[in-house]
N, C-alpha and C. Protein backbone atom coordinates (compact mmCIF):
# COMPACT_ATOMS: atom_id res chain seq x y z
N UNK A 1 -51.85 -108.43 -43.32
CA UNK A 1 -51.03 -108.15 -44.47
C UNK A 1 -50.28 -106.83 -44.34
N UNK A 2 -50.96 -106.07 -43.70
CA UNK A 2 -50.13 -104.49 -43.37
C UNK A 2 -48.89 -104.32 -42.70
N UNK A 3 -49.18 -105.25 -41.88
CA UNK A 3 -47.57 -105.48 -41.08
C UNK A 3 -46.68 -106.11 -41.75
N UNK A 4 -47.26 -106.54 -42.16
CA UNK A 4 -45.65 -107.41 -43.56
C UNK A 4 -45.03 -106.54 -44.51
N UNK A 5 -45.74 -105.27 -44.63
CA UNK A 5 -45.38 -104.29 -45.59
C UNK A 5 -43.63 -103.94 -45.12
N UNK A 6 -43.23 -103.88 -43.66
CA UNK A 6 -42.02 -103.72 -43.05
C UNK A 6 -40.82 -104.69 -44.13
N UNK A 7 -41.35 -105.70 -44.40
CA UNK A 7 -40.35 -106.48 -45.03
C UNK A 7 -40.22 -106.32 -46.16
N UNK A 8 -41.41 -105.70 -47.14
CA UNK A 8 -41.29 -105.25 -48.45
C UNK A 8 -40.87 -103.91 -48.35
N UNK A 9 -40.67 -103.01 -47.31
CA UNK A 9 -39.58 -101.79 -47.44
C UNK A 9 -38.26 -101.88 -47.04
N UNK A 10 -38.19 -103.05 -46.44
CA UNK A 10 -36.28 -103.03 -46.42
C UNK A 10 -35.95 -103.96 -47.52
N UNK A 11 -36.84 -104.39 -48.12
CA UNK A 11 -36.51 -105.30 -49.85
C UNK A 11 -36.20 -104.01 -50.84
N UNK A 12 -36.82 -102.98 -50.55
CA UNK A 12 -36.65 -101.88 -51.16
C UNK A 12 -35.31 -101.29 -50.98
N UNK A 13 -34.62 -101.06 -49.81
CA UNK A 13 -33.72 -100.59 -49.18
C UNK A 13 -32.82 -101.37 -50.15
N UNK A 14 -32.90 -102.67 -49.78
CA UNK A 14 -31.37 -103.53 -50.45
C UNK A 14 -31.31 -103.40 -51.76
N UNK A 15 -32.55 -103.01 -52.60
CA UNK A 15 -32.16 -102.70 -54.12
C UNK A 15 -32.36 -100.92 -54.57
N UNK A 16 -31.82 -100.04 -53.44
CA UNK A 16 -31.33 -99.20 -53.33
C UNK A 16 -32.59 -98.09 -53.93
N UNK A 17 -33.47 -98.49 -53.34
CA UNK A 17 -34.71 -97.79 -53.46
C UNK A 17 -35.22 -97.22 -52.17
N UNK A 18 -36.38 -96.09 -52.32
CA UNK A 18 -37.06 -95.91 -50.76
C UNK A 18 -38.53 -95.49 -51.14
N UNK A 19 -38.70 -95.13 -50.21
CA UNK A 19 -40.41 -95.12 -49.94
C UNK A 19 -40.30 -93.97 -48.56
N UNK A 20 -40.53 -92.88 -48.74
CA UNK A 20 -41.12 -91.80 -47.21
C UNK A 20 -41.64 -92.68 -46.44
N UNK A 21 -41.25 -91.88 -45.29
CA UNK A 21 -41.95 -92.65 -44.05
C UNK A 21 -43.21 -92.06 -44.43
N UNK A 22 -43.94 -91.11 -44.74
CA UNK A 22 -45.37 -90.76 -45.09
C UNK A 22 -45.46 -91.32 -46.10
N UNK A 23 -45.34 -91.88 -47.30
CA UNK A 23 -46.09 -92.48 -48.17
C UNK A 23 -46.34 -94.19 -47.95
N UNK A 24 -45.13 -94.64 -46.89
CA UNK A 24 -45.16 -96.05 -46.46
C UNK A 24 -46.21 -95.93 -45.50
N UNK A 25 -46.53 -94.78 -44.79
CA UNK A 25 -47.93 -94.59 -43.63
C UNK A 25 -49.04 -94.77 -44.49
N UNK A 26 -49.04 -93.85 -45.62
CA UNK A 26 -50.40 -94.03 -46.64
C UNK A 26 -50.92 -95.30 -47.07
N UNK A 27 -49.70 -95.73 -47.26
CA UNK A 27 -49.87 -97.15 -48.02
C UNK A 27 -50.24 -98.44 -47.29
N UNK A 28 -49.60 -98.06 -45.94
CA UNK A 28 -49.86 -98.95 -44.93
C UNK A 28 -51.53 -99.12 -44.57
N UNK A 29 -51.95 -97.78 -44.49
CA UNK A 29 -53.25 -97.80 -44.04
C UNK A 29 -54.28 -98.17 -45.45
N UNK A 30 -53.12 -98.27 -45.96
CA UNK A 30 -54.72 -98.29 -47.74
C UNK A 30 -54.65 -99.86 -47.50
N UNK A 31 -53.64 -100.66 -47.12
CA UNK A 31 -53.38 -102.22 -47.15
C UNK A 31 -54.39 -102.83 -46.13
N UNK A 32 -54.16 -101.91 -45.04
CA UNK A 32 -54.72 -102.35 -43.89
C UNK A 32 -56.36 -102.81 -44.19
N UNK A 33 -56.69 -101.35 -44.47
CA UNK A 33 -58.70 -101.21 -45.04
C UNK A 33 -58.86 -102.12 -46.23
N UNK A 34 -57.87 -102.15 -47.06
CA UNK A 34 -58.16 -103.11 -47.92
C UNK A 34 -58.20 -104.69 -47.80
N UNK A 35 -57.37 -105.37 -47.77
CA UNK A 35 -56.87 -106.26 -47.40
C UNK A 35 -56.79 -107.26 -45.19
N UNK A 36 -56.79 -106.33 -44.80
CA UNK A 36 -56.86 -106.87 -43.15
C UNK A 36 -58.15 -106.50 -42.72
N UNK A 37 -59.33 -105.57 -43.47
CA UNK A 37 -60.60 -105.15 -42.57
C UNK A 37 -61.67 -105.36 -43.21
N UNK A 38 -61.32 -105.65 -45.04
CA UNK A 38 -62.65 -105.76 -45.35
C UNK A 38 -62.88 -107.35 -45.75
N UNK A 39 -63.91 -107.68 -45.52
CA UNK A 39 -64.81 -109.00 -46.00
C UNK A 39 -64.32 -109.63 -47.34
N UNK A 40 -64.69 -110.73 -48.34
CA UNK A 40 -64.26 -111.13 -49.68
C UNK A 40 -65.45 -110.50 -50.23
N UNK A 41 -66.40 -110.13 -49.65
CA UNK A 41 -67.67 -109.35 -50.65
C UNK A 41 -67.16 -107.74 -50.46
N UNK A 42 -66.52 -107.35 -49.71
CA UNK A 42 -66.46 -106.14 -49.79
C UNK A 42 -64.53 -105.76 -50.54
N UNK A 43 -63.92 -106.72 -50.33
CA UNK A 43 -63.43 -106.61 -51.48
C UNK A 43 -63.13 -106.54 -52.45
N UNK A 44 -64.45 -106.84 -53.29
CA UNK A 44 -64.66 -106.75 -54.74
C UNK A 44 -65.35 -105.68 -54.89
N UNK A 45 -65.44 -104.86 -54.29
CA UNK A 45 -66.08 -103.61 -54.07
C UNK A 45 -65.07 -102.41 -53.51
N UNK A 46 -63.65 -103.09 -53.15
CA UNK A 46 -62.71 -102.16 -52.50
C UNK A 46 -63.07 -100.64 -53.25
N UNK A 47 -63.09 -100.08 -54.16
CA UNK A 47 -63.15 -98.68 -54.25
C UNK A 47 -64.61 -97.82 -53.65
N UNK A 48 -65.12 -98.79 -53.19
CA UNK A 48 -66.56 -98.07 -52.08
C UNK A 48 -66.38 -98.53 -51.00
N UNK A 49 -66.39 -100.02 -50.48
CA UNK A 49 -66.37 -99.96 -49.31
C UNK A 49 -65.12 -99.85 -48.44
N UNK A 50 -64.20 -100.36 -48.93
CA UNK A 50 -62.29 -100.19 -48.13
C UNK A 50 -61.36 -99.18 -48.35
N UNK A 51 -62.58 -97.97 -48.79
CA UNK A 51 -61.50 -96.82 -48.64
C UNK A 51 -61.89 -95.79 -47.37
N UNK A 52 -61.29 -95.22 -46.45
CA UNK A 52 -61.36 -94.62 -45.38
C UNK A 52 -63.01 -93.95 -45.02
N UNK A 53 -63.68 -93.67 -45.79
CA UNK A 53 -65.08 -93.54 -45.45
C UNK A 53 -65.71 -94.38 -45.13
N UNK A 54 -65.72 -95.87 -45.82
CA UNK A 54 -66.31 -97.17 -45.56
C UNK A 54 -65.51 -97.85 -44.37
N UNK A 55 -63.73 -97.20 -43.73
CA UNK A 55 -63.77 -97.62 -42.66
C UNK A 55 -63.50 -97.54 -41.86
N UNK A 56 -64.35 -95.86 -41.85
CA UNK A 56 -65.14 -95.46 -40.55
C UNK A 56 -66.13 -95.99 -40.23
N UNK A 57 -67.31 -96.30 -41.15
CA UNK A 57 -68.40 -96.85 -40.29
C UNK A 57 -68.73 -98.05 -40.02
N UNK A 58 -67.72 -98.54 -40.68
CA UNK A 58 -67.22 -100.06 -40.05
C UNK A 58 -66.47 -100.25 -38.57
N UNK A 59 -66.08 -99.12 -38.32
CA UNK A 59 -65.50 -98.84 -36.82
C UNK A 59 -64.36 -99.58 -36.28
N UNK A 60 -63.63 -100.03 -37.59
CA UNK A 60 -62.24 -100.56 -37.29
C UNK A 60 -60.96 -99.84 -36.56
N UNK A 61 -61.21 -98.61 -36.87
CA UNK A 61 -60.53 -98.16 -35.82
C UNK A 61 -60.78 -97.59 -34.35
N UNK A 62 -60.18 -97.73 -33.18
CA UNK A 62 -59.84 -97.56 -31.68
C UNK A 62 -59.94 -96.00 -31.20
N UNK A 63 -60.99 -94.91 -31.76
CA UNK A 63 -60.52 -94.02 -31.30
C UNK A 63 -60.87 -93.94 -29.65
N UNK A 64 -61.14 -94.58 -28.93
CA UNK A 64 -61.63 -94.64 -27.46
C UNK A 64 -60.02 -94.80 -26.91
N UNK A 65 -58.76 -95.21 -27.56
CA UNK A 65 -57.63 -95.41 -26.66
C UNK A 65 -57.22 -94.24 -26.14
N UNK A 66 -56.94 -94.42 -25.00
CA UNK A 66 -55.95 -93.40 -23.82
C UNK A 66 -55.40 -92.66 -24.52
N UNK A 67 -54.50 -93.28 -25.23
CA UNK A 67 -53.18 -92.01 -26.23
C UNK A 67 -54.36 -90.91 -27.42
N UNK A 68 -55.43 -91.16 -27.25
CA UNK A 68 -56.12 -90.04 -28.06
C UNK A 68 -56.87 -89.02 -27.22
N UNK A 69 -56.93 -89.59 -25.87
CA UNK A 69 -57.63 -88.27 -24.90
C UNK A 69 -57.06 -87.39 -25.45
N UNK A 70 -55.53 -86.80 -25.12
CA UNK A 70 -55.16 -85.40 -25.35
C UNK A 70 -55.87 -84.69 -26.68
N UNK A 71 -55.73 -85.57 -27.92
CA UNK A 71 -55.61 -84.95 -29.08
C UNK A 71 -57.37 -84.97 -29.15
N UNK A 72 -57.87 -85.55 -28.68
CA UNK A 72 -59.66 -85.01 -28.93
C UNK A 72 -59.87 -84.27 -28.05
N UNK A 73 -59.25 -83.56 -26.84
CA UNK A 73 -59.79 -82.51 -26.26
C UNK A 73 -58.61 -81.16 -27.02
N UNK A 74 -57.98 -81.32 -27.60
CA UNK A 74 -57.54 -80.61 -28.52
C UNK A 74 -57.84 -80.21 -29.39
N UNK A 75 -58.51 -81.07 -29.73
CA UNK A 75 -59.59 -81.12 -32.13
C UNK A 75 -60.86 -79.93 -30.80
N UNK A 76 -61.40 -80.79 -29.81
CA UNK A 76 -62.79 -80.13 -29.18
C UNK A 76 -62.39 -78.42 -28.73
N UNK A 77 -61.47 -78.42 -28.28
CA UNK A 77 -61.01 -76.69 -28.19
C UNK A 77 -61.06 -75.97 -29.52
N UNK A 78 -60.53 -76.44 -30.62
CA UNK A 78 -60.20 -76.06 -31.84
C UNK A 78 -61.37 -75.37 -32.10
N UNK A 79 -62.59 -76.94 -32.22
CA UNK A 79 -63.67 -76.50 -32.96
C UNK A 79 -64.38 -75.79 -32.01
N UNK A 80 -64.28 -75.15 -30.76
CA UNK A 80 -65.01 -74.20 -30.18
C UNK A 80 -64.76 -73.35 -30.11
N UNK A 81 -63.33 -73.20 -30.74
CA UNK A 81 -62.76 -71.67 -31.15
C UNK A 81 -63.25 -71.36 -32.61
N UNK A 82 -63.18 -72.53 -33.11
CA UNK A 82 -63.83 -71.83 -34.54
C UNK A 82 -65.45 -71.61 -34.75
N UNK A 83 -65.84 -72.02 -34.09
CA UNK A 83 -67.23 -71.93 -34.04
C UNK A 83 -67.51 -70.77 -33.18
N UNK A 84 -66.67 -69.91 -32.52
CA UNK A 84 -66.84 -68.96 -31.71
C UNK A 84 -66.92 -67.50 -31.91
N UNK A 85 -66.37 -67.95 -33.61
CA UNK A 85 -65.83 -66.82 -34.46
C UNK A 85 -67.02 -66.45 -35.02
């Protein structure tokens, strides 16, 4: 359902409306956890389990892909600088 959101923002466009590219990101990902990741039992529960805490430990998202090496040995420098302090 999240990917279809593309067609309900250029429906927006033609009746001379918009949406941020950051609030169409927000929204995208609230659709996604809601609607594309959680269960019909945990949808009736969407305000505990399909909001970004419930899906993390559901582990729907990929952080093991390639394109995140850089940025987790980046967050891991961070926090060894702050912890250094």
């Amino acid at each position: 359902m999240a990917d279809c959101l593309e067609a309900w923002q250029q429906c927006l466009s033609l009746n001379d409306q918009s949406l941020s590219q950051k609030d169409f990101d927000k929204f995208w990902v609230t659709v996604y956890q809601r609607f594309d990741s959680g269960s019909n039992q945990e949808k009736k529960q969407a305000g505990r389990k399909c909001n970004f805490e419930g899906s993390l430990k559901k582990s729907i998202y990929d952080f093991e892909r390639p394109e995140l090496v850089e940025l987790k040995q980046f967050l891991k420098q961070l926090s060894a600088a702050k912890n250094s302090f």
